[in-house]
Protein backbone atom coordinates (compact mmCIF):
# COMPACT_ATOMS: atom_id res chain seq x y z
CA UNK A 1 56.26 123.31 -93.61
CA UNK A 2 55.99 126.04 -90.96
CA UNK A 3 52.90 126.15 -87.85
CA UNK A 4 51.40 128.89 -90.24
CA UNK A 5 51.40 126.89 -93.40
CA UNK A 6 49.94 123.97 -90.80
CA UNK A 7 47.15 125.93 -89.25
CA UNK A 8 45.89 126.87 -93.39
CA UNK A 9 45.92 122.96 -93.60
CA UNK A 10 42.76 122.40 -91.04
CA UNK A 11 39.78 121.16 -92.37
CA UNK A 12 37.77 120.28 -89.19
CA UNK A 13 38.13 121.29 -85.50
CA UNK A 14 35.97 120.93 -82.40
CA UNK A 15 36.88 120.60 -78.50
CA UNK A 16 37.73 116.79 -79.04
CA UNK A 17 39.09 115.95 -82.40
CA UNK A 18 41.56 118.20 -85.30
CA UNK A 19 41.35 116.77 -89.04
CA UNK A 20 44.17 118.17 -91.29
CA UNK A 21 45.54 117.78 -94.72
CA UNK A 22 48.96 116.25 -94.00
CA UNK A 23 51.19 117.21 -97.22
CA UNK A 24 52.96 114.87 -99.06
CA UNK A 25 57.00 114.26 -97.67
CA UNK A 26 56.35 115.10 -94.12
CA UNK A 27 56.75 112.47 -91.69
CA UNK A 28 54.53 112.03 -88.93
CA UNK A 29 56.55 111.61 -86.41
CA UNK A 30 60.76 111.83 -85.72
CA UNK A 31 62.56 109.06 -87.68
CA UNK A 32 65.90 107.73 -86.22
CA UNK A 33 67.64 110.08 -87.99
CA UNK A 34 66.04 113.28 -87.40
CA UNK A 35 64.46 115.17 -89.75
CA UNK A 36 61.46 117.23 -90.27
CA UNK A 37 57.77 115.79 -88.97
CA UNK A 38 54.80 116.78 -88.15
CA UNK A 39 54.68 116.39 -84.58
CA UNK A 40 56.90 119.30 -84.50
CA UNK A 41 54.56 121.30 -85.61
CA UNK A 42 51.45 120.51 -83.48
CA UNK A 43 52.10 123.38 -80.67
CA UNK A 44 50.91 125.49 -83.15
CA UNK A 45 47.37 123.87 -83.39
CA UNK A 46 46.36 124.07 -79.78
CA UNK A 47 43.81 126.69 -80.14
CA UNK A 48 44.16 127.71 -76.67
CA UNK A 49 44.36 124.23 -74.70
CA UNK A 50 47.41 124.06 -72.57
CA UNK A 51 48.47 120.72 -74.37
CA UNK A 52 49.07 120.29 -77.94
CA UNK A 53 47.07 118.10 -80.04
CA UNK A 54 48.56 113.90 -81.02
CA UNK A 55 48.07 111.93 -83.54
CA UNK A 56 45.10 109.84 -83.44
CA UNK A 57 46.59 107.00 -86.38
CA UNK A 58 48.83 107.38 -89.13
CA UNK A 59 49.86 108.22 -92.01
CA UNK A 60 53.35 107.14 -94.69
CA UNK A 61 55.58 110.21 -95.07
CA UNK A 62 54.69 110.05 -98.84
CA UNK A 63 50.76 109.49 -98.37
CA UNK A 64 49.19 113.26 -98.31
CA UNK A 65 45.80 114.07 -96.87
CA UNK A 66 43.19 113.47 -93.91
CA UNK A 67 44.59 112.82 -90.91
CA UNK A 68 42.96 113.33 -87.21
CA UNK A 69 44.71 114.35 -84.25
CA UNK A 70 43.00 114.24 -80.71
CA UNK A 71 42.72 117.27 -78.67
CA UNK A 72 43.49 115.71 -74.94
CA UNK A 73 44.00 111.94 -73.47
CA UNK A 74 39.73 111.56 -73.15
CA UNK A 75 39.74 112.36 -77.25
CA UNK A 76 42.18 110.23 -78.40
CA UNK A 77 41.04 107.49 -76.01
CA UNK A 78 37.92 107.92 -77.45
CA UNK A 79 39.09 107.95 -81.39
CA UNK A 80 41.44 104.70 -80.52
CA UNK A 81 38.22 103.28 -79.63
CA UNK A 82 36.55 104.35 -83.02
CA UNK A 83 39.72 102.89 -85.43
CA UNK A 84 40.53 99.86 -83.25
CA UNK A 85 36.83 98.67 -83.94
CA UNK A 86 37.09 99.47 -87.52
CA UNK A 87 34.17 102.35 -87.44
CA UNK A 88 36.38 105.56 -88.76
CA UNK A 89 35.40 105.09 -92.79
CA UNK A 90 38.21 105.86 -94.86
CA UNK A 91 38.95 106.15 -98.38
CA UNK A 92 42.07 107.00 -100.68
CA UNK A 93 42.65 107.70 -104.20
CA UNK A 94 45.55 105.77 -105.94
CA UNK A 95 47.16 105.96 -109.33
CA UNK A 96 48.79 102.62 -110.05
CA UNK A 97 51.16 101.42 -112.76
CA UNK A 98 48.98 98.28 -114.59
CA UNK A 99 45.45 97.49 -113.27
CA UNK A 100 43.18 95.26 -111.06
CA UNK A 101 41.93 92.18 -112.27
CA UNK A 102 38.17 93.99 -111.68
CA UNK A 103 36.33 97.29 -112.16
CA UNK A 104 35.56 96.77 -108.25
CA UNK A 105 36.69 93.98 -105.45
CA UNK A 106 38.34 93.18 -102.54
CA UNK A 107 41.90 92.41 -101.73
CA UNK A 108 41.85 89.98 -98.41
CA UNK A 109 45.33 89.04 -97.87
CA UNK A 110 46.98 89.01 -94.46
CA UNK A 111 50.19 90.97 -93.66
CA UNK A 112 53.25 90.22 -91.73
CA UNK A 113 56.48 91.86 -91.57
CA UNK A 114 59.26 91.09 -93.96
CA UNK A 115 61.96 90.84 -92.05
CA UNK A 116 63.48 92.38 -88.11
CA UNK A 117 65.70 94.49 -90.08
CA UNK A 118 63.17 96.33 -91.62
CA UNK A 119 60.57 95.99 -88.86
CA UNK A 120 58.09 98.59 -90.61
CA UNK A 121 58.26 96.82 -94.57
CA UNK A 122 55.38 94.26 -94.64
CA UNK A 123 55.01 91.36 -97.10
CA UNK A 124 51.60 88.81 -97.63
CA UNK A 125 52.19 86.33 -95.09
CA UNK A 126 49.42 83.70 -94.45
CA UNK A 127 50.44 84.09 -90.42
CA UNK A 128 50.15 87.58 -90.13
CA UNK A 129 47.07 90.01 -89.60
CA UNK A 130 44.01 90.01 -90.81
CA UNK A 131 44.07 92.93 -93.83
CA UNK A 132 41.09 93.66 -96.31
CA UNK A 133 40.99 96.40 -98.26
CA UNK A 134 37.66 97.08 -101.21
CA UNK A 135 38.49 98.77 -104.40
CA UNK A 136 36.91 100.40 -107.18
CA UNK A 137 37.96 101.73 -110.56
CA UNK A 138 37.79 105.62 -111.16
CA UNK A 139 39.19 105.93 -114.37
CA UNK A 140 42.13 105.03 -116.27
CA UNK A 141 44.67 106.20 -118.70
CA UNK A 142 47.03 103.98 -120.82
CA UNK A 143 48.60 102.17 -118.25
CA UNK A 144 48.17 103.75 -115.26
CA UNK A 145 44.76 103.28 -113.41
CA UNK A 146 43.05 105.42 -110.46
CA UNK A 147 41.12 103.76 -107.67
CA UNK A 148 39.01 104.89 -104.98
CA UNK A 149 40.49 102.60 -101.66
CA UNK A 150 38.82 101.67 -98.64
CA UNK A 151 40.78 99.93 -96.30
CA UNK A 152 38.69 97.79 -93.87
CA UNK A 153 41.57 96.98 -91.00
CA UNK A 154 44.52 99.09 -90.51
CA UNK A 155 47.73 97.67 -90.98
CA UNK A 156 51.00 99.04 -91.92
CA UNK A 157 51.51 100.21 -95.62
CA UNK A 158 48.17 97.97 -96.16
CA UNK A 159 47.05 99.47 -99.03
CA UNK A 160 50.60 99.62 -100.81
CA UNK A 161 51.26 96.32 -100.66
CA UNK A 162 48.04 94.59 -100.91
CA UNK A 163 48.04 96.81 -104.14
CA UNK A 164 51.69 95.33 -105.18
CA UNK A 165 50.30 91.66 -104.75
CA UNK A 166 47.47 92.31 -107.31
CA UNK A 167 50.15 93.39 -109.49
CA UNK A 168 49.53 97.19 -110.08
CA UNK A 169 51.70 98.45 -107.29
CA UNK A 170 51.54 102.23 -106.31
CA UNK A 171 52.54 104.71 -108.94
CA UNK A 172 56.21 106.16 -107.34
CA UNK A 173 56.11 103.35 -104.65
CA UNK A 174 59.95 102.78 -103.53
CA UNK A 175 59.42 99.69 -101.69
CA UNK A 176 56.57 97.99 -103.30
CA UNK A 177 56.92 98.84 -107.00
CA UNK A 178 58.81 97.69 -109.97
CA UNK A 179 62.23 99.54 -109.95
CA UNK A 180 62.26 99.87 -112.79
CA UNK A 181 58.62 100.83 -114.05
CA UNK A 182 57.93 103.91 -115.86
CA UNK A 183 56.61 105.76 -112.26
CA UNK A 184 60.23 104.62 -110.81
CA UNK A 185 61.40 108.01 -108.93
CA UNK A 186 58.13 109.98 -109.33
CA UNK A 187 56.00 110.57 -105.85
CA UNK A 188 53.93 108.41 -103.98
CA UNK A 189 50.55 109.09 -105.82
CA UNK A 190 48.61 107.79 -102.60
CA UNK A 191 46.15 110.25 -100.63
CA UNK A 192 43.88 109.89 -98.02
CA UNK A 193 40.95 111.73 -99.84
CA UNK A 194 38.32 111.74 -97.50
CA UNK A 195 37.79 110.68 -93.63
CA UNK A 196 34.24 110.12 -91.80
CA UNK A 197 34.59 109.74 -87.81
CA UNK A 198 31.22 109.00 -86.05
CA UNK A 199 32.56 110.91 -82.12
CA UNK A 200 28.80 111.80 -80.93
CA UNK A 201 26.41 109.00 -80.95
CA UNK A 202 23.56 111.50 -81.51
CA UNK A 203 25.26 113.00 -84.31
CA UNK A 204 25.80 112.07 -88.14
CA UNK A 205 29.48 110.90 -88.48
CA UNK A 206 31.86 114.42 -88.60
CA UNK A 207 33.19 114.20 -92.73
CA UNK A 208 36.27 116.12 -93.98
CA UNK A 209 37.47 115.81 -97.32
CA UNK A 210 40.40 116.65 -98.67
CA UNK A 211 42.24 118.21 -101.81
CA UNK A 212 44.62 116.31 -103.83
CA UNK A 213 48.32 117.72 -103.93
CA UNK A 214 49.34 119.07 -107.07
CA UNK A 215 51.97 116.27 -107.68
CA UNK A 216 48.70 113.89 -108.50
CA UNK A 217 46.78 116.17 -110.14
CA UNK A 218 48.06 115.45 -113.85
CA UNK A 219 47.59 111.97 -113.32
CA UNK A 220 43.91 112.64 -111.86
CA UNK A 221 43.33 115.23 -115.25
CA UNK A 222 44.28 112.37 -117.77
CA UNK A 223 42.14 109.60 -115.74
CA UNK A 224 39.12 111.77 -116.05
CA UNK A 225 38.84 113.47 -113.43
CA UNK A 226 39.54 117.26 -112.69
CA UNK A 227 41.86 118.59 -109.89
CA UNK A 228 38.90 119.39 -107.70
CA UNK A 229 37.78 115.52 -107.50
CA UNK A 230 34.96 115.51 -109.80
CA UNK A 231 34.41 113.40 -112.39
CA UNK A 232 34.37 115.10 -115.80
């Protein structure tokens, strides 16, 4: 990923707030060993502010797609506000291995870490945090399944392993999946599809959508729908 390659990945930009399409394998931010990551990269979005843009949340290295980045301290104040209070609406398209007991439902399982070691891997704990995520079916193809995700709280790798628990875990999933499932070694197919972020109180909520990477889009084709998203 270079700035250029970056700046073609904007879908949204005002004086507060940035949404871009994060691709698929960059980290966020630098891991403890090094490595490429996206915060790198973020000179290259200031659009003529003296300080470079910072991530408003997060996204997984793997996970592609809508991601916002506040413009100056007063924006991402203001956006911390928006996702600590759950208003941001969110959804992501999975393909899992398997399928959900329901065309449509919610997953309300708390999540705690697994161990110290691995302070970042979660695991259902009934003393952890709160987590809810609501789920419907988009199509399906033998046995692999794509859902539309909302998450409803924000916890680390949420959606991954409240998916896991119901037993269809994450096509590609490292962690979470079956080693030894047929989507062992293939990509995360996880992206953050679309975004709505409700900044002005006297405006409608700011929407950005965004594409899915090409390593999903077979898996999208034989579920029904076509690369661009839309049902067919």
């Amino acid at each position: 990923m270079t700035p250029e390659q970056l700046l073609a990945r904007v879908l949204y930009r005002d004086a507060l707030m940035l949404i871009i399409d994060k691709p698929a394998g960059l980290a966020v931010h630098p891991g403890p060993k090094g490595g490429p990551n996206l915060e790198d990269l973020l000179d290259g979005l200031r659009f003529g502010l003296p300080r470079r843009p910072e991530l408003a949340h997060r996204l997984d290295r793997d996970t592609s797609g809508c991601l916002v980045l506040g413009r100056h301290h007063r924006a991402l104040r203001r956006l911390g506000r928006l996702f600590t209070a759950g208003r941001i609406d969110k959804t992501y398209w999975a393909v899992v291995e398997g399928a959900p007991p329901a065309e449509a439902g919610r997953i309300d399982l708390p999540l705690g870490r697994r161990n110290k070691e691995r302070g970042w891997w979660m695991k259902v704990d009934p003393e952890g945090q709160p987590s809810i995520t609501d789920y419907r079916v988009l199509g399906r193809d033998g046995g692999l399944t794509l859902l539309e995700l909302h998450p409803l709280t924000g916890r680390t790798h949420q959606l991954r392993v409240h998916l896991a628990a119901l037993g269809c875990p994450v096509r590609g999933d490292p962690i979470y999946g079956a080693a030894r499932a047929p989507g062992a070694g293939a990509p995360l197919h996880l992206h953050a599809r679309a975004i709505a972020v409700p900044l002005y109180a006297s405006r409608p909520a700011i929407a950005a959508t965004a594409p899915p990477p090409a390593h999903m889009r077979a898996a999208l084709r034989a579920c029904g729908l076509d690369v661009a998203g839309s049902a067919v």
